[in-house]
PDB file of N, CA and C in Angstrom:
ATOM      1  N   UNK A   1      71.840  69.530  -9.040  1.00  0.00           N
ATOM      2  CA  UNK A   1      72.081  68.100  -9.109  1.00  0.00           C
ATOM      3  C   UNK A   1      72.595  67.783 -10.519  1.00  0.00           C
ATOM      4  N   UNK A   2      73.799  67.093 -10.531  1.00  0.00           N
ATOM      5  CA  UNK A   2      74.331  67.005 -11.766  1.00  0.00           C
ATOM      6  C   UNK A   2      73.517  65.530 -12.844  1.00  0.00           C
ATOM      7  N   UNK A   3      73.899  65.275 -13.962  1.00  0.00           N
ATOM      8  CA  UNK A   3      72.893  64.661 -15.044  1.00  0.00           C
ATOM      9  C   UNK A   3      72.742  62.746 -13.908  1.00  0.00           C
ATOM     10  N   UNK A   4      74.110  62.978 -13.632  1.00  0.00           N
ATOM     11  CA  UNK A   4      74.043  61.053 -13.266  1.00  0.00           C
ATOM     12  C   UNK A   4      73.611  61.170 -12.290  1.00  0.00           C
ATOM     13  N   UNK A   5      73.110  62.120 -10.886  1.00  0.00           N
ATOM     14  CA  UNK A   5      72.871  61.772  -9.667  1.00  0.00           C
ATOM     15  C   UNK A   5      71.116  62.159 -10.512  1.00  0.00           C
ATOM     16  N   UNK A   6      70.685  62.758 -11.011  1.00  0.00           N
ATOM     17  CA  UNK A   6      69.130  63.183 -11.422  1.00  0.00           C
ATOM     18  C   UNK A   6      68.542  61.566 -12.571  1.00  0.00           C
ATOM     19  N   UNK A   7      69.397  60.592 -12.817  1.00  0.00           N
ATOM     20  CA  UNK A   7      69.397  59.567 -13.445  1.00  0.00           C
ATOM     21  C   UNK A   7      69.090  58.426 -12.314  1.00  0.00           C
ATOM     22  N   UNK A   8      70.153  58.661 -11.583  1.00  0.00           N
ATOM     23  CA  UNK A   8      70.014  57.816 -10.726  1.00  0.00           C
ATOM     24  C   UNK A   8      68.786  57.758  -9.521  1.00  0.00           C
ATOM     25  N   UNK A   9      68.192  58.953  -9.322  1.00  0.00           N
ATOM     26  CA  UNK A   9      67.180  59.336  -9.116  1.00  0.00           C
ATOM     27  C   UNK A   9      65.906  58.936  -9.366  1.00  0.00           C
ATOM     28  N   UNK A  10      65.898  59.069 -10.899  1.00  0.00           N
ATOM     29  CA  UNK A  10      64.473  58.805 -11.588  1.00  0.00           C
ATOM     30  C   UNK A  10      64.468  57.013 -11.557  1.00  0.00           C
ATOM     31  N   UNK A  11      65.699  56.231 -11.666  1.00  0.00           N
ATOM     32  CA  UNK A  11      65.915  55.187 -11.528  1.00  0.00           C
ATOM     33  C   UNK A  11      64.938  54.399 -10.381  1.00  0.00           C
ATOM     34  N   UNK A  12      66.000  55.373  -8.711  1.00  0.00           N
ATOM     35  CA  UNK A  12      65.284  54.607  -7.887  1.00  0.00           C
ATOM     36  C   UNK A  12      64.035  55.122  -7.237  1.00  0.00           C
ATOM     37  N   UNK A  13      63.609  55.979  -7.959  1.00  0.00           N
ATOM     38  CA  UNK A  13      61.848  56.154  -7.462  1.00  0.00           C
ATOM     39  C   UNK A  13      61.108  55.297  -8.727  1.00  0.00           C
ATOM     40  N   UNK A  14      61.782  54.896  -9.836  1.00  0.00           N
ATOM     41  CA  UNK A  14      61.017  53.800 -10.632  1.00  0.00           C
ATOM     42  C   UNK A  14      61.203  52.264  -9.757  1.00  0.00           C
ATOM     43  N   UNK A  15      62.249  52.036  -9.071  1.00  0.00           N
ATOM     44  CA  UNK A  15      61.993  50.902  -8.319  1.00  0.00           C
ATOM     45  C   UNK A  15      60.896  50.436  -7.111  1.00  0.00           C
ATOM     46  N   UNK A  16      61.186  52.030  -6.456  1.00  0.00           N
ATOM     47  CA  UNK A  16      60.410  52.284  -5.165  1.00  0.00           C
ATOM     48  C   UNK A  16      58.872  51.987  -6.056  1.00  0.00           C
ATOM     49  N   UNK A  17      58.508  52.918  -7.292  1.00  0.00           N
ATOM     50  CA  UNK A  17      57.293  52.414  -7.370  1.00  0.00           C
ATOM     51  C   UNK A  17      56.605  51.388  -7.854  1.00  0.00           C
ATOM     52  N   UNK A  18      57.623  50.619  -8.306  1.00  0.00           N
ATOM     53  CA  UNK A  18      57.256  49.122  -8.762  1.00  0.00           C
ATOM     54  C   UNK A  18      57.438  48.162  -7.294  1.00  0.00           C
ATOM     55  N   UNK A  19      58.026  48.416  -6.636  1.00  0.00           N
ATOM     56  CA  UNK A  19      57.762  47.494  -5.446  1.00  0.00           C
ATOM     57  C   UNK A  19      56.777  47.804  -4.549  1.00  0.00           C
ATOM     58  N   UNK A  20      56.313  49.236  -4.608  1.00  0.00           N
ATOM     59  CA  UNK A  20      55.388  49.308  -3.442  1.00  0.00           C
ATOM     60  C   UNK A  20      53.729  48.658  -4.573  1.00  0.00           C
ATOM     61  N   UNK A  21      53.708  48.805  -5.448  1.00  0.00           N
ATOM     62  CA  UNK A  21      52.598  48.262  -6.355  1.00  0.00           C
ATOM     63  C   UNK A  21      52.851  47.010  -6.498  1.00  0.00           C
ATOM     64  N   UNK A  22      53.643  46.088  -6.528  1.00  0.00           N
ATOM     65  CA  UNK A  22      53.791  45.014  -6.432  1.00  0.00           C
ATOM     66  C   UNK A  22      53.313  44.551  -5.075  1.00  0.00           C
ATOM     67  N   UNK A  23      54.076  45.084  -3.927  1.00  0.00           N
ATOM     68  CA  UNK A  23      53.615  44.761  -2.549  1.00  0.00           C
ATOM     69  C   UNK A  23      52.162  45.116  -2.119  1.00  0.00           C
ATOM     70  N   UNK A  24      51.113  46.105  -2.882  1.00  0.00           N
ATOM     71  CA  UNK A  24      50.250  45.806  -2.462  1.00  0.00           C
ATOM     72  C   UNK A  24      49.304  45.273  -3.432  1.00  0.00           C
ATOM     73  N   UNK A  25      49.539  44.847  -4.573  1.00  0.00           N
ATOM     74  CA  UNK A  25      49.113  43.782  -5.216  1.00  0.00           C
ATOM     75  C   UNK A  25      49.203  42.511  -4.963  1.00  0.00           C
ATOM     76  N   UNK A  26      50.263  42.376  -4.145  1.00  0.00           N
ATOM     77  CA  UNK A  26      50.809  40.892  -3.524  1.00  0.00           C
ATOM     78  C   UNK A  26      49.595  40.577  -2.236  1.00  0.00           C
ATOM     79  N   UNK A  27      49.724  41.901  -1.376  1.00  0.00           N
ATOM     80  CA  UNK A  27      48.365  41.801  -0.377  1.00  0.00           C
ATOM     81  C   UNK A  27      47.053  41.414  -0.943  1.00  0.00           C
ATOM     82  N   UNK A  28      46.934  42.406  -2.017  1.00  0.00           N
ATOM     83  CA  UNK A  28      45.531  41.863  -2.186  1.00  0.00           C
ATOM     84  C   UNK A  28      44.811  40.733  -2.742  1.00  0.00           C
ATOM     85  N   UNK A  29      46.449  39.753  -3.181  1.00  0.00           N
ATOM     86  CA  UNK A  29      46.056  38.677  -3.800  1.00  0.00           C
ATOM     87  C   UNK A  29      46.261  37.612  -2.235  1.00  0.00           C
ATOM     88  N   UNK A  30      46.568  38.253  -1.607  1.00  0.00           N
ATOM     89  CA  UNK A  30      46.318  36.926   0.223  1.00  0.00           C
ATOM     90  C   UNK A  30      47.847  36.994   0.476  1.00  0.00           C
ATOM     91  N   UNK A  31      48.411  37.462  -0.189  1.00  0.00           N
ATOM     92  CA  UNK A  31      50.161  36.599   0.152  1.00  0.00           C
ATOM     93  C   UNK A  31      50.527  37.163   1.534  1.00  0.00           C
ATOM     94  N   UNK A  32      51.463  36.415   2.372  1.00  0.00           N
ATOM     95  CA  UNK A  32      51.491  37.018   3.873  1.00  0.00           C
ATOM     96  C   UNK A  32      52.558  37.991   3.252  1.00  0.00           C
ATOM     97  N   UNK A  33      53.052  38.661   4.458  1.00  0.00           N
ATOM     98  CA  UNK A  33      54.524  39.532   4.469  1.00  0.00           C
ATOM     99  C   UNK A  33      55.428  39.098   3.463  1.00  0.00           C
ATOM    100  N   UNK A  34      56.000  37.756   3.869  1.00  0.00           N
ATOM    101  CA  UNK A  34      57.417  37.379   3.165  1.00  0.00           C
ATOM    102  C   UNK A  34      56.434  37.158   1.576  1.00  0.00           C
ATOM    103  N   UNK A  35      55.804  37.043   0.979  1.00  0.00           N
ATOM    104  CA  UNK A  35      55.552  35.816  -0.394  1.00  0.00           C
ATOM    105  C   UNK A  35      55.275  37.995  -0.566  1.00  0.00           C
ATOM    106  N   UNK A  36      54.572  38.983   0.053  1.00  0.00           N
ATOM    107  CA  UNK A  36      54.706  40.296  -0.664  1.00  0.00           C
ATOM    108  C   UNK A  36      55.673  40.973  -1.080  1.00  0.00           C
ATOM    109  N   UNK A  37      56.672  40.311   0.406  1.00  0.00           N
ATOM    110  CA  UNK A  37      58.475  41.275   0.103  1.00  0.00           C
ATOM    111  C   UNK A  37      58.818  40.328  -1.319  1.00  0.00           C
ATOM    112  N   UNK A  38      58.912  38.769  -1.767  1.00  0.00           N
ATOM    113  CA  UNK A  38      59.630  38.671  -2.655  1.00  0.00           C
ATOM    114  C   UNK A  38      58.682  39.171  -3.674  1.00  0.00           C
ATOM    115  N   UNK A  39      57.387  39.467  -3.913  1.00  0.00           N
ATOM    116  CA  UNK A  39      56.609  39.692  -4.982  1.00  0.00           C
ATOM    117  C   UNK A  39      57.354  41.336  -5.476  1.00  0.00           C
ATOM    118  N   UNK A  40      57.544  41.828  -4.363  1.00  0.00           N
ATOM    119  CA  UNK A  40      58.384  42.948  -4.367  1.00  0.00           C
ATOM    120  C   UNK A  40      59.366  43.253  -5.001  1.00  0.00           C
ATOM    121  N   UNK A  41      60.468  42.494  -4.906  1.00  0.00           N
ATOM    122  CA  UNK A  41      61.841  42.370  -4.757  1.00  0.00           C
ATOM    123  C   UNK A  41      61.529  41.594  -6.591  1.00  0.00           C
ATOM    124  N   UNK A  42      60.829  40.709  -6.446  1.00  0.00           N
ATOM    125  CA  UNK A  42      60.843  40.283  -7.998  1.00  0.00           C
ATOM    126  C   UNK A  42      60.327  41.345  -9.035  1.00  0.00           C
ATOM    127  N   UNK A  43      59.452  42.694  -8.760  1.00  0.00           N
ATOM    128  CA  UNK A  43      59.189  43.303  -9.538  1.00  0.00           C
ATOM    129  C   UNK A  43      59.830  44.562  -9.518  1.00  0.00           C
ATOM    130  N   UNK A  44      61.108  44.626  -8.828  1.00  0.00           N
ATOM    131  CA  UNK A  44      62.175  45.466  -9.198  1.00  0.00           C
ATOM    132  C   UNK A  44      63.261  44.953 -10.344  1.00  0.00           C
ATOM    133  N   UNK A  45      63.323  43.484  -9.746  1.00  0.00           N
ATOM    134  CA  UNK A  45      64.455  42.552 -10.458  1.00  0.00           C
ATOM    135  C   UNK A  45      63.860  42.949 -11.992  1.00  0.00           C
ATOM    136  N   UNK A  46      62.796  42.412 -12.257  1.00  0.00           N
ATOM    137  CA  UNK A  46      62.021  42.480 -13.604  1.00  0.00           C
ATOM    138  C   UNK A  46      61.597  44.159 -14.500  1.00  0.00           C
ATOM    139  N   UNK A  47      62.203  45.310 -13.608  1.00  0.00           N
ATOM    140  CA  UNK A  47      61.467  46.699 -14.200  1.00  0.00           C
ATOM    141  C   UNK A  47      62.314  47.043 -15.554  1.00  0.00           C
ATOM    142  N   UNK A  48      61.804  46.968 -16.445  1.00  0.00           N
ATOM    143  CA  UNK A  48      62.317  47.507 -17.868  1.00  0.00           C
ATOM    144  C   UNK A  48      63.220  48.761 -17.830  1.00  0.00           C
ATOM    145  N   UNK A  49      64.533  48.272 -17.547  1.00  0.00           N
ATOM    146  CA  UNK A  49      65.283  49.810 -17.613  1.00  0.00           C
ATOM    147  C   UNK A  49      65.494  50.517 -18.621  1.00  0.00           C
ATOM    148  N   UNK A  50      65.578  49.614 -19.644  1.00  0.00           N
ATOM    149  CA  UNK A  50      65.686  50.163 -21.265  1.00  0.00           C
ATOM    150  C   UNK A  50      64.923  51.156 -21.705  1.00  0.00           C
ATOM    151  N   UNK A  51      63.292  50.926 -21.650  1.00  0.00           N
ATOM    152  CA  UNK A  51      62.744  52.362 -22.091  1.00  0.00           C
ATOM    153  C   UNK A  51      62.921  53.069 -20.781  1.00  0.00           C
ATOM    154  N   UNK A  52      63.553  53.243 -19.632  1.00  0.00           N
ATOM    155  CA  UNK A  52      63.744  53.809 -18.677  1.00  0.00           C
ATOM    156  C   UNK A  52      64.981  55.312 -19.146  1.00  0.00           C
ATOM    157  N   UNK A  53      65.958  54.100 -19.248  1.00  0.00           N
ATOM    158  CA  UNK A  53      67.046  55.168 -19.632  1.00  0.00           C
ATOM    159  C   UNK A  53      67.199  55.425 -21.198  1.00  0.00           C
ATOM    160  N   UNK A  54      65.708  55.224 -21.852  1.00  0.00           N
ATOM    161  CA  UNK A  54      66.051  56.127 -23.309  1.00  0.00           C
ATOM    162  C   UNK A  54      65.423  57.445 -23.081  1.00  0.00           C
ATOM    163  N   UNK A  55      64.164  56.891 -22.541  1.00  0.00           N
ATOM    164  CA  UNK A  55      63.648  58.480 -22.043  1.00  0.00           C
ATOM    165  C   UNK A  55      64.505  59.386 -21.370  1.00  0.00           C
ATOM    166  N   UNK A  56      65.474  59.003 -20.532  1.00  0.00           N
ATOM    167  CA  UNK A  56      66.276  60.001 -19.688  1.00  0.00           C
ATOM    168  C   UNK A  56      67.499  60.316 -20.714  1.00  0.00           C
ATOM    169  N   UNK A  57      67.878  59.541 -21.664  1.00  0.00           N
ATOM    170  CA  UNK A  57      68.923  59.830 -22.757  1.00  0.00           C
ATOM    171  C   UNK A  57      67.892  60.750 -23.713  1.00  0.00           C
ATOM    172  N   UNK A  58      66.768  60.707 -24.189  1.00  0.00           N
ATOM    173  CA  UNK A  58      66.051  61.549 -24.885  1.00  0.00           C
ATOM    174  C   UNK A  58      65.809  62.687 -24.065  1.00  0.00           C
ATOM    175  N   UNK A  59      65.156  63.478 -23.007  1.00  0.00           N
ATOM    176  CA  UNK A  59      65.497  64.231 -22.654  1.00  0.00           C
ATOM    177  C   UNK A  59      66.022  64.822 -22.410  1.00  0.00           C
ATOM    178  N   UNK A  60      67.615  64.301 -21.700  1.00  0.00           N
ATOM    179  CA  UNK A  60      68.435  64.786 -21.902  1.00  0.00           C
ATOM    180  C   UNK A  60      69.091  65.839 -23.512  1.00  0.00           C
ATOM    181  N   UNK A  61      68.880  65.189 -24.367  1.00  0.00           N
ATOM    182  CA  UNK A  61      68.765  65.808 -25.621  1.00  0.00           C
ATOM    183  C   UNK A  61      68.319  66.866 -26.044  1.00  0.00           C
ATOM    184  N   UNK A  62      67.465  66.189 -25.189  1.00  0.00           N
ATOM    185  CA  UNK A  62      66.132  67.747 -25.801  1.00  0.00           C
ATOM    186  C   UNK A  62      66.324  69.180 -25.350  1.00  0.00           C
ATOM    187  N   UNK A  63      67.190  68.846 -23.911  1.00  0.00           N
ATOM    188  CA  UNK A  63      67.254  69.936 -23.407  1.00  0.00           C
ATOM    189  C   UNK A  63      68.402  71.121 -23.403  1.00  0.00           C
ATOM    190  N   UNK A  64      69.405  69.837 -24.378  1.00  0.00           N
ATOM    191  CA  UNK A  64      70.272  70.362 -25.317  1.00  0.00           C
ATOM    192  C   UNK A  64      70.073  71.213 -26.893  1.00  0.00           C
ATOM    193  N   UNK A  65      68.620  70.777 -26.923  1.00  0.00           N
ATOM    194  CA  UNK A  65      67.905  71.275 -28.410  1.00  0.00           C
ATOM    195  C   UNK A  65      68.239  70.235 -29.853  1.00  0.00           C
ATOM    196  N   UNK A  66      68.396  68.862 -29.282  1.00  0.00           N
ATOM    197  CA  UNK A  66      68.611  67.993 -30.320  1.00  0.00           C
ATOM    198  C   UNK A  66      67.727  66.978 -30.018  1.00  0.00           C
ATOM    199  N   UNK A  67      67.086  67.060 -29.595  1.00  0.00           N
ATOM    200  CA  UNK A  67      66.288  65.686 -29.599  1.00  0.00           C
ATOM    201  C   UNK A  67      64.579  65.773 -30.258  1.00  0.00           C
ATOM    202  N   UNK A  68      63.828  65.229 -29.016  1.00  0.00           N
ATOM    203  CA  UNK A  68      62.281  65.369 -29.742  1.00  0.00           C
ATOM    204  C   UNK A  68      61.574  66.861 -29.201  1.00  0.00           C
ATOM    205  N   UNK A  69      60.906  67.038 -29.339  1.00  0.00           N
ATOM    206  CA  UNK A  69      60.160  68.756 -29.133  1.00  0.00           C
ATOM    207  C   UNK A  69      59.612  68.100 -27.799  1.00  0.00           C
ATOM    208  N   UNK A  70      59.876  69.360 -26.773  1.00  0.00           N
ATOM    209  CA  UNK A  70      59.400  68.974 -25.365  1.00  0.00           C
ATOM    210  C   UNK A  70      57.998  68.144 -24.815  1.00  0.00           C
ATOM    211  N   UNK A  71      57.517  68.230 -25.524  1.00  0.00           N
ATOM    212  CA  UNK A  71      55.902  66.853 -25.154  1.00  0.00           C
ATOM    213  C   UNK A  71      56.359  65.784 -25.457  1.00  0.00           C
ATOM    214  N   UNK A  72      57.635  65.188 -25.909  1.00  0.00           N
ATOM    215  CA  UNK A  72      57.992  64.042 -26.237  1.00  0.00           C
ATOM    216  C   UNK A  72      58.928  62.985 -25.031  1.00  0.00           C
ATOM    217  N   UNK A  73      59.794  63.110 -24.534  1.00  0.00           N
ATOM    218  CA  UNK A  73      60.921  62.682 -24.201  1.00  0.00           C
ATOM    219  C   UNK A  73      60.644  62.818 -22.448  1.00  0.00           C
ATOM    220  N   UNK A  74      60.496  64.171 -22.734  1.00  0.00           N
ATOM    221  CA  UNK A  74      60.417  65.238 -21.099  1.00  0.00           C
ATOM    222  C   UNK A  74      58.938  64.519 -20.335  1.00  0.00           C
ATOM    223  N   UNK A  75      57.903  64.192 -20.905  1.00  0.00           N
ATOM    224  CA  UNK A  75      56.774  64.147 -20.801  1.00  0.00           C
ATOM    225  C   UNK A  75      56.880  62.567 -19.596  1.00  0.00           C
ATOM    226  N   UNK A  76      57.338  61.468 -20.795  1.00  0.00           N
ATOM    227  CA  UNK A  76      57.965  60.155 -20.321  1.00  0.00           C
ATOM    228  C   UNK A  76      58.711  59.964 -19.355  1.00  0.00           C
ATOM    229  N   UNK A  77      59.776  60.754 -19.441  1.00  0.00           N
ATOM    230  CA  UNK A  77      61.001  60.396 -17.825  1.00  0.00           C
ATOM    231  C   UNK A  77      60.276  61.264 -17.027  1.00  0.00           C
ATOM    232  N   UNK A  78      59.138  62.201 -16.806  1.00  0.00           N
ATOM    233  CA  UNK A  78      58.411  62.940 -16.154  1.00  0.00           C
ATOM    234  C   UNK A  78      57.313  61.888 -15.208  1.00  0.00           C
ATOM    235  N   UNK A  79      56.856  61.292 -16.160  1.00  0.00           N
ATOM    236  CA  UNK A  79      55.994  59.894 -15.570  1.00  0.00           C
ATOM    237  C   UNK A  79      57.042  58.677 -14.813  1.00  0.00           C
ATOM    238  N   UNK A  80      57.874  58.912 -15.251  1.00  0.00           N
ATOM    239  CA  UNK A  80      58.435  57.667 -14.768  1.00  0.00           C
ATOM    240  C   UNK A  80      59.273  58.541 -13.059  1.00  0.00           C
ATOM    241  N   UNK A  81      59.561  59.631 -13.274  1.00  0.00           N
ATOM    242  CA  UNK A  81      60.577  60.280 -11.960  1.00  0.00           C
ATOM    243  C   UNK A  81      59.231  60.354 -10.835  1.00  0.00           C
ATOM    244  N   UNK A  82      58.085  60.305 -11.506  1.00  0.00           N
ATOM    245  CA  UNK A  82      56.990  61.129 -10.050  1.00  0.00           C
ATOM    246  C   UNK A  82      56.547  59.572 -10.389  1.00  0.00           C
ATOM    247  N   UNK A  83      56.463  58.771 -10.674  1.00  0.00           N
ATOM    248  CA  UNK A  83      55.615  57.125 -10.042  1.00  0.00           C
ATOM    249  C   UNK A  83      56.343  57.037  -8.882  1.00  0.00           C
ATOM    250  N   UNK A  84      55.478  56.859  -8.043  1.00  0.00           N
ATOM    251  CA  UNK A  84      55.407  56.760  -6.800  1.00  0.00           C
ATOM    252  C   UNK A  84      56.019  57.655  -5.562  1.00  0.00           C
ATOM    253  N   UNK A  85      55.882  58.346  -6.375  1.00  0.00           N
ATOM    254  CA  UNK A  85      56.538  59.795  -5.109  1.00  0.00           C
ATOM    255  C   UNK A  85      55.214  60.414  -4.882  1.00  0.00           C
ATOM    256  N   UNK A  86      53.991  59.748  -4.666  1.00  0.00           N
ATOM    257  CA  UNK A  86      52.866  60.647  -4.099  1.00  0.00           C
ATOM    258  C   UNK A  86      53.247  60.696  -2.693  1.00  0.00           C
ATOM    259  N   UNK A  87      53.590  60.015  -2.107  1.00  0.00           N
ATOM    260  CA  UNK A  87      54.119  60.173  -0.434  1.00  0.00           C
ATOM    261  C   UNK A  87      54.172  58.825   0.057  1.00  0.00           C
ATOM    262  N   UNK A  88      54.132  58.949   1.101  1.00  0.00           N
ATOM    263  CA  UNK A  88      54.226  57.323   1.992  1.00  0.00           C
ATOM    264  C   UNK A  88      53.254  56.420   2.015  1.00  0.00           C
ATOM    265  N   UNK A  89      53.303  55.388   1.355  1.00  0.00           N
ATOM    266  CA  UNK A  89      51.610  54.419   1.766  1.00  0.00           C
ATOM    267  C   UNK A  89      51.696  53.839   3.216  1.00  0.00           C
ATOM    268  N   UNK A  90      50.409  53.373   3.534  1.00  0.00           N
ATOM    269  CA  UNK A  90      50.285  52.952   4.831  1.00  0.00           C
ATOM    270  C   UNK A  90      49.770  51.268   4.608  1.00  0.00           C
ATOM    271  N   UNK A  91      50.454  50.791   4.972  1.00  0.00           N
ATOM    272  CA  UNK A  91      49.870  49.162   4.480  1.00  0.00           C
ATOM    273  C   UNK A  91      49.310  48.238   6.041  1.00  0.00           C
ATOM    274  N   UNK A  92      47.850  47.737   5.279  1.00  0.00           N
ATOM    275  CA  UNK A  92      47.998  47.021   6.436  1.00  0.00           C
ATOM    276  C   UNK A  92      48.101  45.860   6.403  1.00  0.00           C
ATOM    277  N   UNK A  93      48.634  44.893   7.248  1.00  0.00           N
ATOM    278  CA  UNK A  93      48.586  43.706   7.447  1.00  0.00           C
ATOM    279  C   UNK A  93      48.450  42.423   8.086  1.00  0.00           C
ATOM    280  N   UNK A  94      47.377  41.647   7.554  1.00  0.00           N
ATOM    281  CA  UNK A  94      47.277  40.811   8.141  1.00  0.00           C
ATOM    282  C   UNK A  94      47.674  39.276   8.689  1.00  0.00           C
ATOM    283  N   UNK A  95      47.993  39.217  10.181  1.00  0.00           N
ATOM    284  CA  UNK A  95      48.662  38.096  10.385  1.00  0.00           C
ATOM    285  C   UNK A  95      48.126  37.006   9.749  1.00  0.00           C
ATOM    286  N   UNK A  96      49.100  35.918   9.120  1.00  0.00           N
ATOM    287  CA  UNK A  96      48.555  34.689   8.571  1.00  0.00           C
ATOM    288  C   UNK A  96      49.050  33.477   9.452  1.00  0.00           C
TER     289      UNK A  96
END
C-alpha cells in the first residue's frame, strides 16, 4: 500500500472511531437515532486532523531515518490507525 492510500487509511478509521464513540455516547445520554447520527456526523466534522497528519508526516520521517527515534511519531499514528478497529460494535436501540 503506497504512503497516500496508508494516510488515507489511518484518516478514515480516525473518523469511524470518533463517530462510533460519539454515537454511543449520544445513546447513553437518551438521544433517539437521528439526534445520535448527527452527534455522530458532528464529531467527525469536529476531529483534529492537524495532530492527525503530523504524526503521519512524522513517521513517515522516521522511517526514512530523519525524524524522531521510533517511540515517538510511530507510537502516535499507531494509536490513532487502530482507534476503533477493535471490530464491529453492536448497538442497541431504543424506540423513542
Amino acid at each position: 500500500m503506497d504512503a497516500h492510500m496508508q494516510t488515507a487509511e489511518v484518516v478514515r478509521q480516525a473518523c469511524i472511531a470518533a463517530a462510533l464513540q460519539a454515537y454511543e455516547d449520544a445513546g447513553v445520554s437518551g438521544l433517539c437515532h437521528e439526534g445520535r447520527w448527527e452527534y455522530a456526523v458532528d464529531a467527525m466534522r469536529g476531529l483534529p486532523l492537524c495532530p492527525l497528519v503530523q504524526a503521519l508526516l512524522l513517521a513517515a520521517e522516521d522511517e526514512e531515518g530523519e525524524g524522531l527515534p521510533s517511540s515517538g511519531a510511530r507510537a502516535a499514528t499507531q494509536d490513532s490507525a487502530n482507534a476503533g478497529v477493535a471490530g464491529p460494535r453492536h448497538h442497541t436501540t431504543e424506540e423513542v
